[in-house]
N, C-alpha and C. Protein backbone atom coordinates (compact mmCIF):
# COMPACT_ATOMS: atom_id res chain seq x y z
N UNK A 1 0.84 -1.18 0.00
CA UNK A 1 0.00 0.00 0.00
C UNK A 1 0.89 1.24 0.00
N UNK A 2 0.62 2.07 -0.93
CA UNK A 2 0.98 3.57 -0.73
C UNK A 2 0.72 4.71 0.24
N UNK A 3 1.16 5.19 0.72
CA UNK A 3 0.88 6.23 1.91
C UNK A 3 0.75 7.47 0.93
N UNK A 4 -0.13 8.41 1.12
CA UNK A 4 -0.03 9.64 0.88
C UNK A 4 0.40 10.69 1.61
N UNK A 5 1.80 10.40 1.77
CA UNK A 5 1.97 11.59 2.91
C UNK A 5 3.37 12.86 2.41
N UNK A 6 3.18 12.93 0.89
CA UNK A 6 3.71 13.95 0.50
C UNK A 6 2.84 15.16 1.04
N UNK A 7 1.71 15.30 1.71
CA UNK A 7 0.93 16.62 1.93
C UNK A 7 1.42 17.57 2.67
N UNK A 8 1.13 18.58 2.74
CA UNK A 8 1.65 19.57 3.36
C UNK A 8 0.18 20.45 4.05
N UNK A 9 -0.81 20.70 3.14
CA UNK A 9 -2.03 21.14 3.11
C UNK A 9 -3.41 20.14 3.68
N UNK A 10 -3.14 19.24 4.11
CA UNK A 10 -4.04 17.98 4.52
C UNK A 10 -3.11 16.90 5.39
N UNK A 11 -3.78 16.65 6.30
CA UNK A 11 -3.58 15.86 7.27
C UNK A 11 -4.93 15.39 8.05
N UNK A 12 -4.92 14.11 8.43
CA UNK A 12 -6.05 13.26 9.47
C UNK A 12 -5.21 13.60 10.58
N UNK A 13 -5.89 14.29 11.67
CA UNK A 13 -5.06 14.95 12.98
C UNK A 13 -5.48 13.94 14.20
N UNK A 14 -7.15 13.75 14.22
CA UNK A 14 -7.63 12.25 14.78
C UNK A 14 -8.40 11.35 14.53
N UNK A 15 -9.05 10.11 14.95
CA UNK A 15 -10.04 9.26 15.04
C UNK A 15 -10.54 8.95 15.58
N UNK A 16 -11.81 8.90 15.90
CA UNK A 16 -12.71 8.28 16.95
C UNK A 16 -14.26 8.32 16.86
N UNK A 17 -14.89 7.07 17.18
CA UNK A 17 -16.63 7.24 17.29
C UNK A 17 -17.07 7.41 15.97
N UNK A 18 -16.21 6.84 15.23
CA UNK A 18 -16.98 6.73 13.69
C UNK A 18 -16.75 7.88 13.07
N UNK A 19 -15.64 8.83 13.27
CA UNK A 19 -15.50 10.33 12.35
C UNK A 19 -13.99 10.55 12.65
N UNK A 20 -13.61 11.45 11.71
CA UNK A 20 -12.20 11.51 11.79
C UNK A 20 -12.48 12.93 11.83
N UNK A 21 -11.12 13.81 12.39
CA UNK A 21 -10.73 15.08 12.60
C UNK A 21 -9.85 15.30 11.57
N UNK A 22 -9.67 16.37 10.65
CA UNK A 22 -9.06 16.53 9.34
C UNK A 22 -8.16 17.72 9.18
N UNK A 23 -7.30 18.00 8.86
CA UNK A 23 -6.96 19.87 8.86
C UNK A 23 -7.11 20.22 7.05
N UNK A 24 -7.53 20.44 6.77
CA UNK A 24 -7.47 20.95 5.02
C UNK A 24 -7.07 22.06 5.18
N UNK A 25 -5.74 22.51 4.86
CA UNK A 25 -5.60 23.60 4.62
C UNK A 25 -5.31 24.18 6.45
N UNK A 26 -5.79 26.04 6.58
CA UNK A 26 -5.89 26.26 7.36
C UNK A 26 -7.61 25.81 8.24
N UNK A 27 -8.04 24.82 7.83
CA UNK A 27 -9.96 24.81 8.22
C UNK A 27 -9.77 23.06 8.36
N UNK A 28 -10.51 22.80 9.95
CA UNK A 28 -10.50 21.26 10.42
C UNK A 28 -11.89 21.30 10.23
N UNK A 29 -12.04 19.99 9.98
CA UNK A 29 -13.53 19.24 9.61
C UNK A 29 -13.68 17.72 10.13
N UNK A 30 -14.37 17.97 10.63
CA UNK A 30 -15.10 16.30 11.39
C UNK A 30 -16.13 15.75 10.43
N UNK A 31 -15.59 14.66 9.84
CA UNK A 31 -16.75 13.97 8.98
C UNK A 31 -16.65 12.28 9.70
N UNK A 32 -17.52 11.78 9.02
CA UNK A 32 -18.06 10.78 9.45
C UNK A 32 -16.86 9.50 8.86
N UNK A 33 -16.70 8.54 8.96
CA UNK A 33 -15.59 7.33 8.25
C UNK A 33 -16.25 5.91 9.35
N UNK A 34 -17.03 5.69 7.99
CA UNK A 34 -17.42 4.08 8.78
C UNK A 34 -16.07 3.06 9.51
N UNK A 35 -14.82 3.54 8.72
CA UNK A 35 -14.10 2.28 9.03
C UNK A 35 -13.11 2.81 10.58
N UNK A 36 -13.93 3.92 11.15
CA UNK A 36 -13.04 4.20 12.31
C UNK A 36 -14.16 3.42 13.38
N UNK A 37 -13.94 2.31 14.01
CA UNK A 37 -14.78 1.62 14.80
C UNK A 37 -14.00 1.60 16.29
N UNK A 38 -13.51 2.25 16.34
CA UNK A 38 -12.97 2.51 17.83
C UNK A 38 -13.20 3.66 18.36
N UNK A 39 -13.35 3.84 19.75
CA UNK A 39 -13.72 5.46 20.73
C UNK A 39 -12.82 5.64 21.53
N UNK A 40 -11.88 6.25 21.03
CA UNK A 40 -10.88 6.44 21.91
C UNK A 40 -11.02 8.05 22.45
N UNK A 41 -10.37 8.27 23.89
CA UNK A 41 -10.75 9.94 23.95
C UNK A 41 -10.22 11.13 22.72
N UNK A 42 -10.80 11.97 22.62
CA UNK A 42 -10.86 12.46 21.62
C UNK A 42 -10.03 14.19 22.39
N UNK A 43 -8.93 13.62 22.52
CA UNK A 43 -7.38 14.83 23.20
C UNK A 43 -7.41 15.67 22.17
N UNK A 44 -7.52 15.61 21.05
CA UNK A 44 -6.71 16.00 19.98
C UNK A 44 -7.32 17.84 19.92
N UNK A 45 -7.03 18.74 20.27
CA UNK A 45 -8.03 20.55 20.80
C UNK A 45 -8.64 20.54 19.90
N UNK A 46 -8.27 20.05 18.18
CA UNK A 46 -9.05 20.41 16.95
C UNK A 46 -10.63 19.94 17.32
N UNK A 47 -10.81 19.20 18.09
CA UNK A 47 -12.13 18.18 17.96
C UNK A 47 -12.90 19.60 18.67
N UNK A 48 -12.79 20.75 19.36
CA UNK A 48 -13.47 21.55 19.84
C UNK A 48 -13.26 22.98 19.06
N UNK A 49 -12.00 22.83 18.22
CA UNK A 49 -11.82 24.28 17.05
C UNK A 49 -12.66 23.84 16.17
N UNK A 50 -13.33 22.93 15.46
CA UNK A 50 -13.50 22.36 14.29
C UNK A 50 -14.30 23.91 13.52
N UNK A 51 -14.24 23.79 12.06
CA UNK A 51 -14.74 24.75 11.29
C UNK A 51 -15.88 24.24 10.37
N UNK A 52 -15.89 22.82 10.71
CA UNK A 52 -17.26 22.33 9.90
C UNK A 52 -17.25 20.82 10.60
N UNK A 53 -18.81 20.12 10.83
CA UNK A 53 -18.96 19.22 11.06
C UNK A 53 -19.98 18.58 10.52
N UNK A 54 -19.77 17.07 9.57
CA UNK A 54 -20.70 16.65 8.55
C UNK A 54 -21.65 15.38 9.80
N UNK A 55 -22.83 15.71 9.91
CA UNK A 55 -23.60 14.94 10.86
C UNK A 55 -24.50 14.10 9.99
N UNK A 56 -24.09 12.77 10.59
CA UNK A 56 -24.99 11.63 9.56
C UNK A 56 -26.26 11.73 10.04
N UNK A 57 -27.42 11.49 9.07
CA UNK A 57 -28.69 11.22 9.69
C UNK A 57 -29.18 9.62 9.29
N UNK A 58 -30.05 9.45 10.24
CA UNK A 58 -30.13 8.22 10.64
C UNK A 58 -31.27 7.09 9.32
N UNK A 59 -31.32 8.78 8.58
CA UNK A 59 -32.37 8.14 7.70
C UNK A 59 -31.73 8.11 5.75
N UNK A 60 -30.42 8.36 6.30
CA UNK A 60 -29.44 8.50 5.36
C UNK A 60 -29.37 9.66 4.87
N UNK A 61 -28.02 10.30 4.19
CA UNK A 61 -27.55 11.13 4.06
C UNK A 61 -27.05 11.75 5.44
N UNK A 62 -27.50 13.44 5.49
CA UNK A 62 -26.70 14.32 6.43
C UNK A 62 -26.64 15.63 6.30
N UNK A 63 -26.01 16.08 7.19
CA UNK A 63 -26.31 17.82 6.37
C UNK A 63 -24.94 18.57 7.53
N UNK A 64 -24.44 19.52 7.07
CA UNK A 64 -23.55 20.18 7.26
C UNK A 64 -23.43 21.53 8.20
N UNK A 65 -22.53 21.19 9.60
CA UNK A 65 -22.88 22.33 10.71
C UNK A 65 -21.34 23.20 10.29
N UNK A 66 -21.57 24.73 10.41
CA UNK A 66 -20.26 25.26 9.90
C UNK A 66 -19.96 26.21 11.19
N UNK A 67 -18.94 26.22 11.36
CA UNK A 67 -18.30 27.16 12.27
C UNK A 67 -17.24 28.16 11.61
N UNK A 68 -17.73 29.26 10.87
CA UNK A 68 -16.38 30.20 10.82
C UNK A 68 -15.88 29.23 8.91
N UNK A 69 -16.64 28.82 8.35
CA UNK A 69 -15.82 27.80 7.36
C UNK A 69 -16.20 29.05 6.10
N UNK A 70 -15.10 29.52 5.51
CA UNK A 70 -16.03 30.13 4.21
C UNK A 70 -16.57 29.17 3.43
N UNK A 71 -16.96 29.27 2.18
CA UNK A 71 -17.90 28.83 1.30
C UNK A 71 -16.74 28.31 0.27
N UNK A 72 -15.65 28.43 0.37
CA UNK A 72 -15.00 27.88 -0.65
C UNK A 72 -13.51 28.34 -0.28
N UNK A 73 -12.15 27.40 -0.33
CA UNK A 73 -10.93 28.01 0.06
C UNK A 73 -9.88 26.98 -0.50
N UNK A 74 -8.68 27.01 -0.81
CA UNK A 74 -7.56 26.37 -1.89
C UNK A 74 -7.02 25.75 -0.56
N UNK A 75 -6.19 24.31 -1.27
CA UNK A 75 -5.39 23.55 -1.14
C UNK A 75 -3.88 23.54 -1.85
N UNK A 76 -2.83 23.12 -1.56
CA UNK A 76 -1.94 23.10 -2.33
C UNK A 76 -1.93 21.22 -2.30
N UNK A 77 -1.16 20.83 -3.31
CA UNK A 77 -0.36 19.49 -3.32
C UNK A 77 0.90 19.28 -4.11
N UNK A 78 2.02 19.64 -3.69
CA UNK A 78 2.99 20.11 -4.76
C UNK A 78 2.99 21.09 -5.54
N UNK A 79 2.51 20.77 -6.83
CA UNK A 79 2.55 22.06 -7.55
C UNK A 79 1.13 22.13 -8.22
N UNK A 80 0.20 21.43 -7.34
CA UNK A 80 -0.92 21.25 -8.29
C UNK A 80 -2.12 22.58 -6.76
N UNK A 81 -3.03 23.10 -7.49
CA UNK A 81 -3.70 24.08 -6.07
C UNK A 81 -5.47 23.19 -6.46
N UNK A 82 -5.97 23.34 -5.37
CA UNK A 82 -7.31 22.37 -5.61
C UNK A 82 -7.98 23.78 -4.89
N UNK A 83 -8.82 23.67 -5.78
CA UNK A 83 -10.48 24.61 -4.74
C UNK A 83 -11.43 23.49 -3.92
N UNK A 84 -11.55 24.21 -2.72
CA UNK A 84 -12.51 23.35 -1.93
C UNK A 84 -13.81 23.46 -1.47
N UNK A 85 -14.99 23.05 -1.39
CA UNK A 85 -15.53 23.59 -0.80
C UNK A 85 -16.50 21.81 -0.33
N UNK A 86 -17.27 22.13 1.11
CA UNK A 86 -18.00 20.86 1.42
C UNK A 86 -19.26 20.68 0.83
N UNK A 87 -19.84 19.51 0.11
CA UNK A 87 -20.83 19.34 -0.72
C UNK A 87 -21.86 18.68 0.33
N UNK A 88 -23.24 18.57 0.09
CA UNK A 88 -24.48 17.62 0.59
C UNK A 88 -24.59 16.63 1.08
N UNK A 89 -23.30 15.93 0.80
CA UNK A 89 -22.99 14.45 1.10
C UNK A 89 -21.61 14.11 1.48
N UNK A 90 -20.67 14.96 2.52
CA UNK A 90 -20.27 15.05 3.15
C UNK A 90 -18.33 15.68 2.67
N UNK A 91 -18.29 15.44 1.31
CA UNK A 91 -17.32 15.70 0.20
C UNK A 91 -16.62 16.76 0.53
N UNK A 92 -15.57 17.13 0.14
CA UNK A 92 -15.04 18.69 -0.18
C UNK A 92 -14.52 18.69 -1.92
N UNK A 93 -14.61 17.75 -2.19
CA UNK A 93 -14.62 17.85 -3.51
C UNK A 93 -12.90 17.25 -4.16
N UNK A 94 -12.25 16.72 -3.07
CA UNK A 94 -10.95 15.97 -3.23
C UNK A 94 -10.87 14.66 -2.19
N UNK A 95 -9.80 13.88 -3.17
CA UNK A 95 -9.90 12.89 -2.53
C UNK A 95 -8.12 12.74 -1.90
N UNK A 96 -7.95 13.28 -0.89
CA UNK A 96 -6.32 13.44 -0.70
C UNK A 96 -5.11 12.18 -0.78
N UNK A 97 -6.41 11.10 -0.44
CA UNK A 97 -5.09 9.65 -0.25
C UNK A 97 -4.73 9.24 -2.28
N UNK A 98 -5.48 9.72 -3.02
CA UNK A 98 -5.30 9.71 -4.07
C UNK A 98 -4.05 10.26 -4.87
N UNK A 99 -3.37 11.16 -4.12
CA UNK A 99 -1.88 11.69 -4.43
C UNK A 99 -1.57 11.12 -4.87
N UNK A 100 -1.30 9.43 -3.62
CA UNK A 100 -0.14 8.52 -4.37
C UNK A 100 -0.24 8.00 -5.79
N UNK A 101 -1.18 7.76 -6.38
CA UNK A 101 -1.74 7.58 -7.85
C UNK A 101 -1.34 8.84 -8.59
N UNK A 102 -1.71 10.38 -8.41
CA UNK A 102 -1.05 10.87 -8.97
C UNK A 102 0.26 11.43 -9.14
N UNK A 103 1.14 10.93 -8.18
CA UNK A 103 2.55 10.88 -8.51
C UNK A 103 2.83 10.16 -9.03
N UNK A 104 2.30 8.99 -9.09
CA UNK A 104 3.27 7.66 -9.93
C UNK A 104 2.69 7.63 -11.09
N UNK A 105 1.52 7.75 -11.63
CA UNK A 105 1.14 8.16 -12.98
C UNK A 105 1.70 9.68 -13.70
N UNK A 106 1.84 10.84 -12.69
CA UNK A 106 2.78 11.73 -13.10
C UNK A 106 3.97 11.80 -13.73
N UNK A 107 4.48 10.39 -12.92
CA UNK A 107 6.22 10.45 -13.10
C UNK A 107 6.31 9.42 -14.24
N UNK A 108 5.44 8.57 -14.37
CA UNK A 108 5.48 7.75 -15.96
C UNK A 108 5.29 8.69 -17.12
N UNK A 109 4.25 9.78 -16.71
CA UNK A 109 3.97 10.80 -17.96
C UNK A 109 5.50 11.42 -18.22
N UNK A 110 6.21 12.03 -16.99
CA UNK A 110 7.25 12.88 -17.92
C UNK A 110 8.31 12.32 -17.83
N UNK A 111 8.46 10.80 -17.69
CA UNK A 111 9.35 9.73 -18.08
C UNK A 111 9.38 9.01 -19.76
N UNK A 112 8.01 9.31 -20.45
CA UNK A 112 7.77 8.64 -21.59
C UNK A 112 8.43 9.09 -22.75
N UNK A 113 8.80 10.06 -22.81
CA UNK A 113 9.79 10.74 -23.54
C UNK A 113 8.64 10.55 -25.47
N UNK A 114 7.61 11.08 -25.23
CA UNK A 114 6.07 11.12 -26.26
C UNK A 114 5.08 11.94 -25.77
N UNK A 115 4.70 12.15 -26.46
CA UNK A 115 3.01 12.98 -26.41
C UNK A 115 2.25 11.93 -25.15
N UNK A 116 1.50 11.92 -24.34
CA UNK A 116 0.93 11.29 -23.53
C UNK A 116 -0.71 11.97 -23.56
N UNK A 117 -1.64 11.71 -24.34
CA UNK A 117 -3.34 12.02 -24.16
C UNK A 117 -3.74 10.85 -22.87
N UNK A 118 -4.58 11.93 -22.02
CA UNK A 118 -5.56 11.20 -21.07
C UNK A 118 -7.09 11.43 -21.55
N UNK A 119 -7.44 10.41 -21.34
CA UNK A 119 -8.86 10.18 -21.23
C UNK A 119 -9.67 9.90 -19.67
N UNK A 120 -9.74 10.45 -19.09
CA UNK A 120 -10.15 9.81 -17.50
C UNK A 120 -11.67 9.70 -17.46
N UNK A 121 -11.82 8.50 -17.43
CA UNK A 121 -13.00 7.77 -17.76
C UNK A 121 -13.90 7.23 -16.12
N UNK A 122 -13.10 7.58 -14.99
CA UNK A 122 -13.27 7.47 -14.02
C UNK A 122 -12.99 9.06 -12.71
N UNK A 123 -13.40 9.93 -13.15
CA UNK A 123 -13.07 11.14 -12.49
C UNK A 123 -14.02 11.32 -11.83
N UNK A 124 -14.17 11.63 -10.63
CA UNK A 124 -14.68 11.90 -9.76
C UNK A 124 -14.79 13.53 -9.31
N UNK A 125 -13.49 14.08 -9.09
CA UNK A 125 -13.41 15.35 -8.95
C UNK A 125 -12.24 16.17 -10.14
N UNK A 126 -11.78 15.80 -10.28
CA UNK A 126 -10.82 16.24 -11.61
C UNK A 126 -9.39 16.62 -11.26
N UNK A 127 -8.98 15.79 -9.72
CA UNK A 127 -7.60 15.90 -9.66
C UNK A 127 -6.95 15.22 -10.19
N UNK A 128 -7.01 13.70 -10.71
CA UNK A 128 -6.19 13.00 -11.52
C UNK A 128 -6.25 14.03 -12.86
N UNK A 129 -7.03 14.53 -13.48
CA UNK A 129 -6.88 14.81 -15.12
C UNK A 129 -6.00 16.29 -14.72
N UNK A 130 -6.54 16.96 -13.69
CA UNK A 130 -5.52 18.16 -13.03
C UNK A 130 -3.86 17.80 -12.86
N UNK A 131 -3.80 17.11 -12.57
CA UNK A 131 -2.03 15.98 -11.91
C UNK A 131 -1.36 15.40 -13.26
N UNK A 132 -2.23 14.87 -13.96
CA UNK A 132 -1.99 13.98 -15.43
C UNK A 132 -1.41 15.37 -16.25
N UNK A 133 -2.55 16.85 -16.36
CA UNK A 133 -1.69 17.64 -17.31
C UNK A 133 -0.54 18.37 -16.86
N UNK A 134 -0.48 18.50 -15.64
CA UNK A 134 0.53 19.39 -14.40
C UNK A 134 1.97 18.52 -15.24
N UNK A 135 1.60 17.38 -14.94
CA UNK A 135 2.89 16.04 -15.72
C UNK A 135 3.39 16.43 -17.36
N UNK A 136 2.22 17.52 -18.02
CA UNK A 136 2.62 17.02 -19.30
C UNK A 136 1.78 16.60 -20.15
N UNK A 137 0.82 15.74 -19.72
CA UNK A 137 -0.68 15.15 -20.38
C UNK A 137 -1.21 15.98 -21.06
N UNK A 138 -1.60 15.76 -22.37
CA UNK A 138 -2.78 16.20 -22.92
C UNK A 138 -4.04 15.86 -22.96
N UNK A 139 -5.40 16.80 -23.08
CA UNK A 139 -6.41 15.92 -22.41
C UNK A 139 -6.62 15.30 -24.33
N UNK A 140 -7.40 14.09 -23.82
CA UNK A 140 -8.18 13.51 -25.25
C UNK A 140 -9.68 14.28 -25.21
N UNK A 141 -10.84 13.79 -26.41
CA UNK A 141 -11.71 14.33 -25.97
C UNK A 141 -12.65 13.12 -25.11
N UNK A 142 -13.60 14.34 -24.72
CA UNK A 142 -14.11 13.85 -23.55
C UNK A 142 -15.14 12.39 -23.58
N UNK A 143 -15.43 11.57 -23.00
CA UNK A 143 -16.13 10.48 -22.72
C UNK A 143 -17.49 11.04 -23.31
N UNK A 144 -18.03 10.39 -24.20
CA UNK A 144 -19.58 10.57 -24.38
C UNK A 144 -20.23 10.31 -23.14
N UNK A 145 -20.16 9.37 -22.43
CA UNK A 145 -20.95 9.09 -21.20
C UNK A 145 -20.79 9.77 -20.50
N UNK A 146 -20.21 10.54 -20.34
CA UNK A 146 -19.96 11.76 -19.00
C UNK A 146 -20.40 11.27 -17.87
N UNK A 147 -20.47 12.08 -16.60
CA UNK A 147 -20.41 11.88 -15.39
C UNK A 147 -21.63 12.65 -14.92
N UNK A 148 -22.98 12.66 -15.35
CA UNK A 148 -23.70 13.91 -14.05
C UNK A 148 -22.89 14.59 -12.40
N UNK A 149 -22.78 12.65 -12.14
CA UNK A 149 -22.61 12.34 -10.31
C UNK A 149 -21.28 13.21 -10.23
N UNK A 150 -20.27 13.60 -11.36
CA UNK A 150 -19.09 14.22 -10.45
C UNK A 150 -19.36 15.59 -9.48
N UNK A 151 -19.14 15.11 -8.02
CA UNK A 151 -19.13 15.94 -7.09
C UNK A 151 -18.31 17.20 -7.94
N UNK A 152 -17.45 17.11 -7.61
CA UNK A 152 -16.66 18.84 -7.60
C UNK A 152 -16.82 19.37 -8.84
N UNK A 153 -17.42 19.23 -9.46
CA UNK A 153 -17.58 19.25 -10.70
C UNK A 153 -18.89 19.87 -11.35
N UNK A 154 -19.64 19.75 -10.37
CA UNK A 154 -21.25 20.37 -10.35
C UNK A 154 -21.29 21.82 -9.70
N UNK A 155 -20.55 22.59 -9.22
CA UNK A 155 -20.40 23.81 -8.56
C UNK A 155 -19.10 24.29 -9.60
N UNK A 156 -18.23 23.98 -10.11
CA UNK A 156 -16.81 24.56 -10.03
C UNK A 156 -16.05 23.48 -10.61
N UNK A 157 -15.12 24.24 -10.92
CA UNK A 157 -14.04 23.13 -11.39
C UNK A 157 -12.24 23.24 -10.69
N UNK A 158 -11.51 22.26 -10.61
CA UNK A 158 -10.27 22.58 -9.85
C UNK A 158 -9.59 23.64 -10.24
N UNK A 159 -9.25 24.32 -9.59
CA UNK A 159 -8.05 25.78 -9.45
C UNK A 159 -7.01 25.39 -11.00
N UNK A 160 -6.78 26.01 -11.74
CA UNK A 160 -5.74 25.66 -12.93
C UNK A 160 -4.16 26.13 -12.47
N UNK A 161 -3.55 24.83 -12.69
CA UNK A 161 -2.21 25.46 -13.01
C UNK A 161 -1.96 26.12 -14.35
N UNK A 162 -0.74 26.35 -14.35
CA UNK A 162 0.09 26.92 -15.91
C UNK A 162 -0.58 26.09 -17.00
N UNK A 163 -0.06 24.56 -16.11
CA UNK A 163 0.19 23.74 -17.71
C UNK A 163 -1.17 23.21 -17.76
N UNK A 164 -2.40 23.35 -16.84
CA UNK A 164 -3.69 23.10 -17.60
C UNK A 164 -4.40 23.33 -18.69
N UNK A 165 -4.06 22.28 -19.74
CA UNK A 165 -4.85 22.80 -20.95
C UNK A 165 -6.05 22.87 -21.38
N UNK A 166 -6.47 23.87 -22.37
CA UNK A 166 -7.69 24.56 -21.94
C UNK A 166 -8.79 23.19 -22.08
N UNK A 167 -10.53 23.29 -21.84
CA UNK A 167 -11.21 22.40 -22.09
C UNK A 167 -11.23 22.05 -23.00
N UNK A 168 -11.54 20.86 -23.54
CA UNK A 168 -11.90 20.27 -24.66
C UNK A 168 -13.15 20.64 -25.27
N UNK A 169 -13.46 20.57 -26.56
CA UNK A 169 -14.74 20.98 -27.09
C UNK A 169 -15.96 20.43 -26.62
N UNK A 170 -16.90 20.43 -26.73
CA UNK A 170 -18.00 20.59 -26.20
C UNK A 170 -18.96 19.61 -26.62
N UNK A 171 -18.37 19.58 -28.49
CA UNK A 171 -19.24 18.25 -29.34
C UNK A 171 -20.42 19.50 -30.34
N UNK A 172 -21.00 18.72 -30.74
CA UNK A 172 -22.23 19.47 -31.91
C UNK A 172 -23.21 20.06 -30.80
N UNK A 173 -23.93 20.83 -31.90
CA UNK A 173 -25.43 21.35 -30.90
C UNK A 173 -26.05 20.20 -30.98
N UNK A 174 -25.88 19.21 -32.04
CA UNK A 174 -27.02 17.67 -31.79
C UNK A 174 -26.95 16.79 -30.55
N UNK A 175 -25.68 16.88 -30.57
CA UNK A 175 -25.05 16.21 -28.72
C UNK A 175 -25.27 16.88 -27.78
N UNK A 176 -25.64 18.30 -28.05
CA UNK A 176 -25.69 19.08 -26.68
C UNK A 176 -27.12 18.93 -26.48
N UNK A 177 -27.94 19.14 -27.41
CA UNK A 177 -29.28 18.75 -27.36
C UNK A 177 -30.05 17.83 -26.71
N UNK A 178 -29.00 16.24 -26.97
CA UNK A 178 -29.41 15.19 -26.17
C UNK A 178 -29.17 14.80 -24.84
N UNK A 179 -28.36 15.58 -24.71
CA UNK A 179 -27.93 15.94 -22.73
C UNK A 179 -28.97 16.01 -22.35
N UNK A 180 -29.14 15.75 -20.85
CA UNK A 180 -29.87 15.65 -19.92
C UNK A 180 -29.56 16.96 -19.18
N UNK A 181 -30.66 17.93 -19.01
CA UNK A 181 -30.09 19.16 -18.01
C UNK A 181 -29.20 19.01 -17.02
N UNK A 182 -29.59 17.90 -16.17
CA UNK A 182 -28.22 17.15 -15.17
C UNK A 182 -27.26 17.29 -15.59
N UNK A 183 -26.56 16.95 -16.76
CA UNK A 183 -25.48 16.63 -17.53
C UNK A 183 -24.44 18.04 -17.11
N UNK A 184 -23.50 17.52 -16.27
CA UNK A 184 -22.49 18.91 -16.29
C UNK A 184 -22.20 19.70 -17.78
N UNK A 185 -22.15 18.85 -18.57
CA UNK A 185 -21.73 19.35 -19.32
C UNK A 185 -22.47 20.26 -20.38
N UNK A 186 -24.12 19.74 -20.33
CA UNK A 186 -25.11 20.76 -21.23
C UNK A 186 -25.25 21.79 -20.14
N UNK A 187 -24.93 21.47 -18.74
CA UNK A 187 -24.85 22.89 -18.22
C UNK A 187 -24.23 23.95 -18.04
N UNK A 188 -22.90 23.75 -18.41
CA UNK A 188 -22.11 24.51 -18.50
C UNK A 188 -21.16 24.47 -17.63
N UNK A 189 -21.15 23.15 -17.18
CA UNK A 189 -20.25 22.78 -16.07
C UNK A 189 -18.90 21.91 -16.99
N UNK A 190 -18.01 22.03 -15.86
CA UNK A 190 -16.62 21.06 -16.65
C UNK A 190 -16.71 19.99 -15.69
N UNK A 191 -16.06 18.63 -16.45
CA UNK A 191 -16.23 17.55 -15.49
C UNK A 191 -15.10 16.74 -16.55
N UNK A 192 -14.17 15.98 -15.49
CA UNK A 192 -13.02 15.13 -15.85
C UNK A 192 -12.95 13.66 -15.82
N UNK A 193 -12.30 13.14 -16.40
CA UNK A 193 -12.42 11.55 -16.42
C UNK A 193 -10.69 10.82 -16.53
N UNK A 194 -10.37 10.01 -16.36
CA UNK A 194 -9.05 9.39 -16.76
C UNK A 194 -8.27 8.48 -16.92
N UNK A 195 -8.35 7.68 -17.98
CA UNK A 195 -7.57 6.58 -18.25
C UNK A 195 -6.21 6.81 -18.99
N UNK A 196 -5.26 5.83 -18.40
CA UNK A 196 -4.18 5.43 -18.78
C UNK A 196 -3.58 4.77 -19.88
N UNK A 197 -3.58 4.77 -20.94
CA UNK A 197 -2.78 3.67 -21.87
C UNK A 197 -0.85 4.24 -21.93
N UNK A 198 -0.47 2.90 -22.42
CA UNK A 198 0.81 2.61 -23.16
C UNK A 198 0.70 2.90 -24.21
């Protein structure tokens, strides 16, 4: 297993009672993590600074208590900057243990010594296709199937570096037509995807 602990901007500070304590940035957040099944005392001062706390409800889903949290604030990860903000379902719109994937797919991109197109066919929030062009990547065009469900992706899109190249086209007015208003993309939203080939 890979550790993600190149971060500088993110850290898990504690665990306990089914939620973890988080620092993003300068702003801690208590969300929920089924796989913390232990209650240990909860020392850690953040658990009483917290700036947002995601409270499960019992009838599924949850909804979001804020203390002092703005509405939206940056991350760094190397050289890549992420916008954040907490979504409906408990999200901020990154997935941080995911680094380790984009370093080692990074470092194959500007090892290949070729043109490298991504297609990310699995994006969730758009830091892999963000990390993939930071490397060098060019995007391909986009997945006909698109993504409605991408979280970060329905508000906003990730912070651009330099080497983010611009969006890809859009397709005909006949394709835009057959979108579903949902569809980030007949809305005017950007949304990422990303696969790998040799």
């Amino acid at each position: 297993m890979w550790i993600a602990d190149g971060w500088k901007d993110y850290e898990v500070l504690d665990t306990s009672g089914g939620e973890k304590l988080e620092r993003w940035g300068d702003y801690l957040l208590v969300r929920p993590d089924p796989q913390v099944i232990w209650n240990t005392k909860k020392e850690n001062p953040g658990w009483k600074k917290k700036n947002g706390h995601y409270h499960r409800s019992s009838k599924g889903g949850g909804e979001w208590e804020f203390f002092h949290l703005p509405e939206q604030w940056e991350i760094n990860y190397k050289d890549l900057t992420f916008r954040l903000k907490p979504f409906s379902f408990k999200h901020t719109g990154l997935f941080p243990e995911q680094a380790t994937n984009w370093d080692w797919f990074g470092d194959l991109i500007r090892r290949a010594n070729r043109p490298i197109k991504v297609l990310n066919l699995f994006a969730y929030t758009g830091g892999a296709t963000l990390a993939a062009a930071a490397a060098g990547a060019s995007r391909a065009p986009r997945s006909p199937a698109g993504a409605p469900g991408c979280a970060f992706s329905q508000t906003g899109t990730p912070a651009r570096t330099p080497q983010t190249p611009p969006p890809a086209p859009r397709g005909t007015k006949n394709q835009q037509r057959r979108r579903s208003p949902d569809d980030p993309v007949s809305a005017g939203k950007t949304h990422h995807r990303a696969s790998f080939r040799r």
